[in-house]
N, C-alpha and C. Protein backbone atom coordinates (compact mmCIF):
# COMPACT_ATOMS: atom_id res chain seq x y z
N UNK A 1 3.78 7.63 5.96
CA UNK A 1 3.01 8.84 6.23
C UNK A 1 2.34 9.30 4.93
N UNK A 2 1.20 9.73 5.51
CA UNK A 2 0.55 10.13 4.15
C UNK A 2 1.09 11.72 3.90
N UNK A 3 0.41 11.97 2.84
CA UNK A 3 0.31 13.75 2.65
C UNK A 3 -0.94 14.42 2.32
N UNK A 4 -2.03 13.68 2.29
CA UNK A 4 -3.75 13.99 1.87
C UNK A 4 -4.40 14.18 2.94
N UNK A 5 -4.78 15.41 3.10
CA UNK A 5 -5.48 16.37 3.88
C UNK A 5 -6.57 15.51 4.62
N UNK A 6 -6.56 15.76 5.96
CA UNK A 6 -7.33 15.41 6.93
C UNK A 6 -7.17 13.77 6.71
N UNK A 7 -6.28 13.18 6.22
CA UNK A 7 -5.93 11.70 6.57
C UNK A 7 -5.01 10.72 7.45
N UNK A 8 -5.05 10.48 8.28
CA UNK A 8 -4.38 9.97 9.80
C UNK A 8 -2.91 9.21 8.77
N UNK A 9 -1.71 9.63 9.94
CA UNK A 9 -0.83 9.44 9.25
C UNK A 9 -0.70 7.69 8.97
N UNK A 10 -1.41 7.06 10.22
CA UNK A 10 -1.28 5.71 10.02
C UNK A 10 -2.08 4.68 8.42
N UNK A 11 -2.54 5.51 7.75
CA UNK A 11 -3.53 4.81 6.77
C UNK A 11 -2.31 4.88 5.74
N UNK A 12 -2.65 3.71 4.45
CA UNK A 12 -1.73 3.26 3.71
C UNK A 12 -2.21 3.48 2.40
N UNK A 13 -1.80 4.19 1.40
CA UNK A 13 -2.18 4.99 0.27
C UNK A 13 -2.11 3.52 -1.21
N UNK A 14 -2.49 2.92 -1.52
CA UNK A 14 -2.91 1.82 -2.70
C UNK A 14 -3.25 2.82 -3.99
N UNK A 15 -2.09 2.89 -5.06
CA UNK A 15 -2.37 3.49 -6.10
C UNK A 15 -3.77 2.14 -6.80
N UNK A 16 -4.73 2.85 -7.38
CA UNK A 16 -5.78 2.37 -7.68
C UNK A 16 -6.10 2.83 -9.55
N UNK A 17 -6.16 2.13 -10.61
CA UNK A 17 -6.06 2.61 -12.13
C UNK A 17 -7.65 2.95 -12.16
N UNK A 18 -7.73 3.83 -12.59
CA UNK A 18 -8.68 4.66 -13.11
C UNK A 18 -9.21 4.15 -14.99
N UNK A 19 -10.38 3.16 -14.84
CA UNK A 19 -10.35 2.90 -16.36
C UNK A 19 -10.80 3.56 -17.50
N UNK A 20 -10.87 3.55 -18.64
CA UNK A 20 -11.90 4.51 -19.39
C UNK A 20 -13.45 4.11 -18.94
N UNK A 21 -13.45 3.00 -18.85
CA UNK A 21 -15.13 2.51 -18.58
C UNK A 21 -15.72 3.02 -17.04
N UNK A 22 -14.70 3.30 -16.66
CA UNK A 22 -15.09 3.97 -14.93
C UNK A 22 -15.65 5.27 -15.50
N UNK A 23 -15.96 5.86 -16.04
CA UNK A 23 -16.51 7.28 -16.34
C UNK A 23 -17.85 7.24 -16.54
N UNK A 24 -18.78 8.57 -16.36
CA UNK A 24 -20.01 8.36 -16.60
C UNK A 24 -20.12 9.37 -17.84
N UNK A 25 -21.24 9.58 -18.02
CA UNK A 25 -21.42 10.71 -19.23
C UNK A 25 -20.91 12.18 -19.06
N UNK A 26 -20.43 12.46 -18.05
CA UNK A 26 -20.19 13.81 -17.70
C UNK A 26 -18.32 13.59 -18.22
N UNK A 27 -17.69 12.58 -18.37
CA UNK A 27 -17.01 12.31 -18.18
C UNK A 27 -16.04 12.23 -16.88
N UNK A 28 -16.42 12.28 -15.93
CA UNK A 28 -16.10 12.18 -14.70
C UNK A 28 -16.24 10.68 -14.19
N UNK A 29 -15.59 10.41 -13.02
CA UNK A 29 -15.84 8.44 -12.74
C UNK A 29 -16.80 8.70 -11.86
N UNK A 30 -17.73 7.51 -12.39
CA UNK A 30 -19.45 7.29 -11.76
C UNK A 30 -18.69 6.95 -10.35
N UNK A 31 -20.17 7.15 -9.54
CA UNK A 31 -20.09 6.84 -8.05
C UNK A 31 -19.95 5.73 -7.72
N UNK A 32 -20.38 4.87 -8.86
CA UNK A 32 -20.38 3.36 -7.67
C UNK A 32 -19.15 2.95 -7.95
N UNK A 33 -18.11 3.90 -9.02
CA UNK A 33 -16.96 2.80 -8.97
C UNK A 33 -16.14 3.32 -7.72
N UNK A 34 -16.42 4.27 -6.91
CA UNK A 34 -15.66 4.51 -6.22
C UNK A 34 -15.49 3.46 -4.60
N UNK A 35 -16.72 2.33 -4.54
CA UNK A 35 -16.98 1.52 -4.09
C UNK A 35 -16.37 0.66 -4.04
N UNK A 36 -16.13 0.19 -5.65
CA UNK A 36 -15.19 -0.51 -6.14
C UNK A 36 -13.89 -0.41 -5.93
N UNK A 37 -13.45 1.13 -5.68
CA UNK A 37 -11.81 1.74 -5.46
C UNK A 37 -11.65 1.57 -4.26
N UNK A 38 -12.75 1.52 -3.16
CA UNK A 38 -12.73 0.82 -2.05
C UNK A 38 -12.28 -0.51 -1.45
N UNK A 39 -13.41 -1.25 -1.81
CA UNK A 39 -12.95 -2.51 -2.43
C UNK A 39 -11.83 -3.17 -2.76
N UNK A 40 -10.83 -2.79 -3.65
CA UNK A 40 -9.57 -3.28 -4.28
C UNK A 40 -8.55 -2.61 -3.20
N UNK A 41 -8.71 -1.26 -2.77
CA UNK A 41 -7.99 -0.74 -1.25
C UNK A 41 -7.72 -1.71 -0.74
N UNK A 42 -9.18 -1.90 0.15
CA UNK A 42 -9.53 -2.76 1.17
C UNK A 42 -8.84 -4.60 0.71
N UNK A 43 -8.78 -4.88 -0.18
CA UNK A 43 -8.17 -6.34 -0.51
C UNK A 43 -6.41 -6.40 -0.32
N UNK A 44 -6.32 -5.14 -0.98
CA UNK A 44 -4.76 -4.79 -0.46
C UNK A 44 -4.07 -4.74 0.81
N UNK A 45 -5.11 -3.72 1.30
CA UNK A 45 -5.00 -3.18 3.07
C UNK A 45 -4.65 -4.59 3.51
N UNK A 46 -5.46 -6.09 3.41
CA UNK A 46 -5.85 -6.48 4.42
C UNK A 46 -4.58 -8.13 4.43
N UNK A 47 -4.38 -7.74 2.81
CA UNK A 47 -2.93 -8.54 2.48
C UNK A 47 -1.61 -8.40 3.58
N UNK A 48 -1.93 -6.70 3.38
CA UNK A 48 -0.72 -5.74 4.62
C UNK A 48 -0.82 -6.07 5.77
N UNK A 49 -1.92 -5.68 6.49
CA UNK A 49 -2.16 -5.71 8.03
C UNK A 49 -2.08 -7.19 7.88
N UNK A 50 -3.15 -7.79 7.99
CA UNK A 50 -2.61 -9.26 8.58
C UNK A 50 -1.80 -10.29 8.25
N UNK A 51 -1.25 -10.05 6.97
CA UNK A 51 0.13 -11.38 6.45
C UNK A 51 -0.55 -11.97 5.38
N UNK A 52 0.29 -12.32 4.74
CA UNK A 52 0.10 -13.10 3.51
C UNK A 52 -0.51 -14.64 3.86
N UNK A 53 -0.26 -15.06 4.59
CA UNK A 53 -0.56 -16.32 5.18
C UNK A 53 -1.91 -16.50 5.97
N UNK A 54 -2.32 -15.07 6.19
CA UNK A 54 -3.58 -15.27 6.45
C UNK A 54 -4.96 -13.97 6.23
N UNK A 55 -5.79 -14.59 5.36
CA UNK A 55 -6.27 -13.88 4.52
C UNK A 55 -7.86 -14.04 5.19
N UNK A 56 -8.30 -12.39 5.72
CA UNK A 56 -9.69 -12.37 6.48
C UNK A 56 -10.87 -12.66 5.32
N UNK A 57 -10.15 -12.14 4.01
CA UNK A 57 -11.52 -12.41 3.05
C UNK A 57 -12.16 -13.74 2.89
N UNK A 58 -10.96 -14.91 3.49
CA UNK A 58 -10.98 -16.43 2.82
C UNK A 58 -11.72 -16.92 4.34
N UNK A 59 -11.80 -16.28 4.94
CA UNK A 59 -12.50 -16.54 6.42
C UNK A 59 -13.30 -16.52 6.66
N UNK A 60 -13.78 -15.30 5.79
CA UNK A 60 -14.89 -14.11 5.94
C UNK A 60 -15.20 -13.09 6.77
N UNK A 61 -15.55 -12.24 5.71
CA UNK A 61 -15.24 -10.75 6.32
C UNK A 61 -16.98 -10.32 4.92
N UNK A 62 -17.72 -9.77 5.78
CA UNK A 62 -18.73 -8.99 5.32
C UNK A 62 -18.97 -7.65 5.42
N UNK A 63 -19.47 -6.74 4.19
CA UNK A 63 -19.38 -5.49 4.45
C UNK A 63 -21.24 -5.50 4.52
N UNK A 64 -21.10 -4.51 5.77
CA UNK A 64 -22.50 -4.45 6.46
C UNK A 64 -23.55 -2.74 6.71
N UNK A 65 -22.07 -2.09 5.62
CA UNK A 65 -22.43 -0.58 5.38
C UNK A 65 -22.22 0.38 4.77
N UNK A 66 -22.06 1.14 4.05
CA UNK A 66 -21.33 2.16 3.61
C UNK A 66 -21.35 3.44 3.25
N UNK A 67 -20.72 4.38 3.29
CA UNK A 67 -20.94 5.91 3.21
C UNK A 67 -19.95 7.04 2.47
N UNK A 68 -20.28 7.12 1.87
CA UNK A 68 -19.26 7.68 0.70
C UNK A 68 -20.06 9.18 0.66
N UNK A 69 -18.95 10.00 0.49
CA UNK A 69 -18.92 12.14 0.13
C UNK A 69 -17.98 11.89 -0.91
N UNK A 70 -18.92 12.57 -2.14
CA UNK A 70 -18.38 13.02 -3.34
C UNK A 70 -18.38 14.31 -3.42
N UNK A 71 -16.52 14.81 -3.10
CA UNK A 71 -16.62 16.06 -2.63
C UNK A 71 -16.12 16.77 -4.53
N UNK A 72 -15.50 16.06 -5.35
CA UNK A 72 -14.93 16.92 -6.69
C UNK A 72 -15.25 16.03 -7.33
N UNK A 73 -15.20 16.09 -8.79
CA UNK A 73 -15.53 14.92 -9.99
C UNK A 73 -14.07 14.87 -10.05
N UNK A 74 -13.47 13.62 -10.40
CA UNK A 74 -12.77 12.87 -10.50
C UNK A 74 -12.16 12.61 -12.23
N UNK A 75 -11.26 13.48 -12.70
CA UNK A 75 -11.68 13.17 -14.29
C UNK A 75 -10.66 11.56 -14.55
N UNK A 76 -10.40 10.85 -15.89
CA UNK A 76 -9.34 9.85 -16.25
C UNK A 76 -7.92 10.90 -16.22
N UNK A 77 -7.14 9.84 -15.68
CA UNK A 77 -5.67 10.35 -16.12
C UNK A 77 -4.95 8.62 -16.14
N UNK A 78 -4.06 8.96 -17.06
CA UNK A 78 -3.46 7.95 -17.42
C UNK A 78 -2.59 6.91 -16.21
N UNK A 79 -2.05 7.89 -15.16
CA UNK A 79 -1.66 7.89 -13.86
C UNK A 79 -2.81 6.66 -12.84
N UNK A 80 -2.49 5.70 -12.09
CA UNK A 80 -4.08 5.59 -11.16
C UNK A 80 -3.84 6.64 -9.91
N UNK A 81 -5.02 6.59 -9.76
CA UNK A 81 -5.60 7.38 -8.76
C UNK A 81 -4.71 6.78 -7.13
N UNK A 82 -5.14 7.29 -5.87
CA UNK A 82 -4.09 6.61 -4.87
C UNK A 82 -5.61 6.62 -4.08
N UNK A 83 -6.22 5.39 -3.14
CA UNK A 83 -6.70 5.33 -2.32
C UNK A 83 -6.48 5.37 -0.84
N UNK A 84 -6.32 6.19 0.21
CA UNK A 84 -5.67 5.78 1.08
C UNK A 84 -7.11 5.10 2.12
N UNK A 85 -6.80 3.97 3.09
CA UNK A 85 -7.67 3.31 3.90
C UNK A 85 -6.61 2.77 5.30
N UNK A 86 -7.54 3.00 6.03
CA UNK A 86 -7.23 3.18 8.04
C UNK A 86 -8.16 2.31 8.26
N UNK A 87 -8.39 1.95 9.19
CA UNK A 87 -9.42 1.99 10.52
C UNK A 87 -9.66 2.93 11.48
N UNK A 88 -10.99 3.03 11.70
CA UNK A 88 -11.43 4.08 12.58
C UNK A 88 -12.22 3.85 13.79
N UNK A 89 -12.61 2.61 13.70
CA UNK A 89 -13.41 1.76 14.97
C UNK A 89 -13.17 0.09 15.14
N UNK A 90 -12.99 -0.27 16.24
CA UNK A 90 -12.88 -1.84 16.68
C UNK A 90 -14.02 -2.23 17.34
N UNK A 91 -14.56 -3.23 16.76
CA UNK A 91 -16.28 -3.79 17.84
C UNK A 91 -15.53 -4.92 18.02
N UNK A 92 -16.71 -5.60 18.43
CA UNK A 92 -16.24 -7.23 19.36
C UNK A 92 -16.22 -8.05 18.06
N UNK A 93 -17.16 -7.73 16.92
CA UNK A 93 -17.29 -8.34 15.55
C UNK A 93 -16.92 -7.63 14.26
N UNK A 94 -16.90 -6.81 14.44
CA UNK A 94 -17.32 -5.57 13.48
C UNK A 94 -15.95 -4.55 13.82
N UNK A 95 -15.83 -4.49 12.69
CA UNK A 95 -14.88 -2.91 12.69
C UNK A 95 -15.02 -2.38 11.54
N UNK A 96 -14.84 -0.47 11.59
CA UNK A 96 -15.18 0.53 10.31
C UNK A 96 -13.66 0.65 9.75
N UNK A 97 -13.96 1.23 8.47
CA UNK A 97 -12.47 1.41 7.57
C UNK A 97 -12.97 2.76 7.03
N UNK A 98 -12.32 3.59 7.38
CA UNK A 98 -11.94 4.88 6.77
C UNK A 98 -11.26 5.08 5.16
N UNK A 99 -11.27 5.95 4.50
CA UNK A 99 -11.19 6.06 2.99
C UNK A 99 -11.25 7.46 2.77
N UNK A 100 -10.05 7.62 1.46
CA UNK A 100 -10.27 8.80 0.98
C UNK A 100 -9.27 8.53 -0.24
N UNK A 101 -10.07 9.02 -1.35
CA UNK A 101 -9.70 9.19 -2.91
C UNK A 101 -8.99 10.28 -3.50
N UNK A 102 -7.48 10.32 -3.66
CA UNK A 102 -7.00 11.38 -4.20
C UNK A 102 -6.59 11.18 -5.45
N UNK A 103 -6.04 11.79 -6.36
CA UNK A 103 -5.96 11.77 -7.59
C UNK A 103 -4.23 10.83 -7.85
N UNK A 104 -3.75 11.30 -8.88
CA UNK A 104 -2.37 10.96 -8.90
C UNK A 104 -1.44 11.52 -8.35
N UNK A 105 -0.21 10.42 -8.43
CA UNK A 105 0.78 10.93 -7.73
C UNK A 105 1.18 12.39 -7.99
N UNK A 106 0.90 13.18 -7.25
CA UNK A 106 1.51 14.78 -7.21
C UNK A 106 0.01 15.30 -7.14
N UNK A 107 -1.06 14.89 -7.11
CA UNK A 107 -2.20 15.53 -6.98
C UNK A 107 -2.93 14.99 -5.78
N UNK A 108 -2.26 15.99 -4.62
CA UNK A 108 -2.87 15.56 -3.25
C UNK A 108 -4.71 15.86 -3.34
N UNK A 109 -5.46 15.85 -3.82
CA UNK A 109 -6.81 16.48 -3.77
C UNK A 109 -7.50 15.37 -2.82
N UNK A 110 -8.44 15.58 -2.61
CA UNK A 110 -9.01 14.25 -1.92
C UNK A 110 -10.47 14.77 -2.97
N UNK A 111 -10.66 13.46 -3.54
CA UNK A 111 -12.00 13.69 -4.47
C UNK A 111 -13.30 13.08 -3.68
N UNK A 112 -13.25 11.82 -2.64
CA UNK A 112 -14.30 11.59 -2.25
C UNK A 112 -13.54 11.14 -0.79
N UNK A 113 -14.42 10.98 0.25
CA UNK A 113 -14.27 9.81 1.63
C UNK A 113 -15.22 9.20 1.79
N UNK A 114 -14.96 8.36 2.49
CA UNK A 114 -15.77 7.09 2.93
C UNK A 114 -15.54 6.40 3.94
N UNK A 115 -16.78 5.74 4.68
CA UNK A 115 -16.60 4.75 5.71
C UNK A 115 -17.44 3.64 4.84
N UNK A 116 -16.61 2.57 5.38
CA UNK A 116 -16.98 1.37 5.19
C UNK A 116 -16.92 0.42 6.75
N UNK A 117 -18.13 -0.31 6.89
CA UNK A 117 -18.09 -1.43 8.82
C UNK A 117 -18.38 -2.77 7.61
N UNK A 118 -17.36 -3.28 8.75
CA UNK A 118 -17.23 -4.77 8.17
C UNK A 118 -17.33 -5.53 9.22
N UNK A 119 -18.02 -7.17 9.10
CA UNK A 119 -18.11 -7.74 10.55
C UNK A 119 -18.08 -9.05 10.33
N UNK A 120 -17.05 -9.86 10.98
CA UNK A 120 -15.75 -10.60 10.27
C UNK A 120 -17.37 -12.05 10.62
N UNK A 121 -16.89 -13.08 9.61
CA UNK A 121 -18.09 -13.70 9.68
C UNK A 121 -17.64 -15.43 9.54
N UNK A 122 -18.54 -16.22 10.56
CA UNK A 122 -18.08 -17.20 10.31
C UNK A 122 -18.63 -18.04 9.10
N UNK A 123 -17.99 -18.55 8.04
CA UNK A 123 -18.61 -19.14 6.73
C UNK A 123 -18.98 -20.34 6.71
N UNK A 124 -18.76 -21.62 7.36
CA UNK A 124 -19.29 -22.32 7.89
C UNK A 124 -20.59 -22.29 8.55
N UNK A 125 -20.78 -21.84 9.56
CA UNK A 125 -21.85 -21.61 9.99
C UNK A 125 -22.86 -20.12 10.06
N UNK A 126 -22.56 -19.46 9.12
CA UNK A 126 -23.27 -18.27 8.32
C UNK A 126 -23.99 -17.71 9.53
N UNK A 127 -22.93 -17.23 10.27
CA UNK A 127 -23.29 -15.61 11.54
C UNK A 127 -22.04 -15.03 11.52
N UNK A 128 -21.89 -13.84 12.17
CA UNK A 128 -20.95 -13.42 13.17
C UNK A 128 -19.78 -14.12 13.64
N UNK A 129 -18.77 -13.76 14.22
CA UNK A 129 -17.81 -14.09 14.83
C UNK A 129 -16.93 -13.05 15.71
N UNK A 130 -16.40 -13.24 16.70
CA UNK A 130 -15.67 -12.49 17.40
C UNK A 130 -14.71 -12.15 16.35
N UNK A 131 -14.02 -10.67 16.62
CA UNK A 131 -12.52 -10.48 16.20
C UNK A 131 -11.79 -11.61 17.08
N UNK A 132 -10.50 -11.60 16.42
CA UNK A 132 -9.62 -12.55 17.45
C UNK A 132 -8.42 -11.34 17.93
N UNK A 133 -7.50 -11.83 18.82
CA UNK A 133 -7.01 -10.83 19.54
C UNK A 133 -5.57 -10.00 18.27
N UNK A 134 -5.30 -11.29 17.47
CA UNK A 134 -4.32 -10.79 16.39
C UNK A 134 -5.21 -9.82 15.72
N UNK A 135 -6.34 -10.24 15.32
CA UNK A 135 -7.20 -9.41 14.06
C UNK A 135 -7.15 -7.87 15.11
N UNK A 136 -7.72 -7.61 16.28
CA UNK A 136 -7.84 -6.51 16.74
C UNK A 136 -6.62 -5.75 16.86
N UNK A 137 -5.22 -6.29 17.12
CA UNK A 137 -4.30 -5.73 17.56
C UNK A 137 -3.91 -5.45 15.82
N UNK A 138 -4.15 -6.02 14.46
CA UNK A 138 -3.60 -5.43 13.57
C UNK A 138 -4.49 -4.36 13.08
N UNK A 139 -5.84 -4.32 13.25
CA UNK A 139 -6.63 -3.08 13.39
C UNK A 139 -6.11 -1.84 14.05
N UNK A 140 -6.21 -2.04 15.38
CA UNK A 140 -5.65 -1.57 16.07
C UNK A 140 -4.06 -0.63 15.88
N UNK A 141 -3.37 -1.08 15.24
CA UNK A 141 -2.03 -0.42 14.48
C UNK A 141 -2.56 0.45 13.62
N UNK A 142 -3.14 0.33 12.66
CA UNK A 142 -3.74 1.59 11.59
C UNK A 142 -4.53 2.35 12.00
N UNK A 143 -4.89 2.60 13.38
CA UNK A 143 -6.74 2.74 13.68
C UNK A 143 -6.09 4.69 14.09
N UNK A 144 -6.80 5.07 12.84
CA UNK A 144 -6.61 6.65 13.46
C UNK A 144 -7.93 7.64 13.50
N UNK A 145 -8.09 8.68 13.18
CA UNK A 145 -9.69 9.60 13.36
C UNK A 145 -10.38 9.18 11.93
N UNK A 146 -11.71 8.63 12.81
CA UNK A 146 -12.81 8.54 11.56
C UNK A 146 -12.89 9.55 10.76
N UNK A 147 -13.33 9.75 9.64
CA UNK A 147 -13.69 10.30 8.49
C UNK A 147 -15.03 10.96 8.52
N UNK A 148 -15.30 12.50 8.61
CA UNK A 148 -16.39 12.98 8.90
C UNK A 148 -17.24 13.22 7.60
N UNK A 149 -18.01 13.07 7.60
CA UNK A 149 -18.68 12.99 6.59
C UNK A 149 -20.18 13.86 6.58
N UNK A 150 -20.75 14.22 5.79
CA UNK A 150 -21.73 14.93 5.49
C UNK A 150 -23.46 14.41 6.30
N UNK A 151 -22.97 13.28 6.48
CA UNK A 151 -24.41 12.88 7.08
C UNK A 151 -24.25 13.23 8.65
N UNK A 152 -22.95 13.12 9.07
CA UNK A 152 -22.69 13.45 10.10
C UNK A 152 -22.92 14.29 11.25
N UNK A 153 -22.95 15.60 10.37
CA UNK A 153 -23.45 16.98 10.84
C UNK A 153 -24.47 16.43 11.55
N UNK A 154 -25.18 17.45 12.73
CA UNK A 154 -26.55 17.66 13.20
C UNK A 154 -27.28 18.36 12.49
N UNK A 155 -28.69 17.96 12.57
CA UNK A 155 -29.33 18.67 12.10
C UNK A 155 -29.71 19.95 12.92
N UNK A 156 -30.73 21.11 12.50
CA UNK A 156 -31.33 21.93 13.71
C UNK A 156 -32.33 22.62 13.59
């Protein structure tokens, strides 16, 4: 179970190190590394959900989107940071991963969220591929409320 605000209890928290070079001039960590904090989540996550023995990255798995809210600046602490990542949607090819960036251990804040859609790909023959029924059902175990995000809103 997590403890970071508005995050489904099923998502799995990956302490993530925060480097000196991750900072921008404000001293705060630039945006795109938070992509990156994604990223290294997501390699972890996917160790978890589907087994050591079988690895979607070595299969292929393409990321086909992404959407990140930088809600606080993020400063270095010696501590890493904790990423937590879910699922929030299952397609026939494609499924989204939910995200949210909190600080260190004892600092529940959530500094940014994010969706990330990924759409599992065959590498051999460079398209698409169905999920298979294991891949959906281990989705499926983490899969809690998407991550609302700022683009989200309506306009009026």
């Amino acid at each position: 179970m997590t403890l970071l605000p508005d995050v489904p209890d099923v998502a799995t928290l990956y302490p993530i190190t925060v480097r000196w070079s991750d900072m921008d001039a404000y001293a705060h960590v630039n945006n795109v590394q938070y992509l990156r904090f994604f990223e290294e989540a997501r390699v972890y996550a996917f160790k978890h959900w589907f087994g050591q023995e079988r690895d979607l990255i070595n299969e292929g798995m393409l990321v086909v989107s992404q959407a990140i809210d930088y809600l606080l600046p993020l400063e270095f602490a010696y501590a890493p940071a904790r990423v937590a990542v879910w699922c929030c949607d299952v397609g026939a090819a494609s499924f989204e991963l939910g995200y949210a960036v909190a600080g260190p251990e004892g600092d529940d804040t959530v500094y940014a969220r994010g969706r990330v859609t990924l759409v599992a790909y065959d590498l051999d023959v460079q398209r698409p591929r169905r999920l298979g029924e294991a891949e959906r059902a281990a989705l499926q175990a983490v899969s809690g409320e998407r991550p609302v995000l700022r683009g989200d809103r309506v306009r009026g």
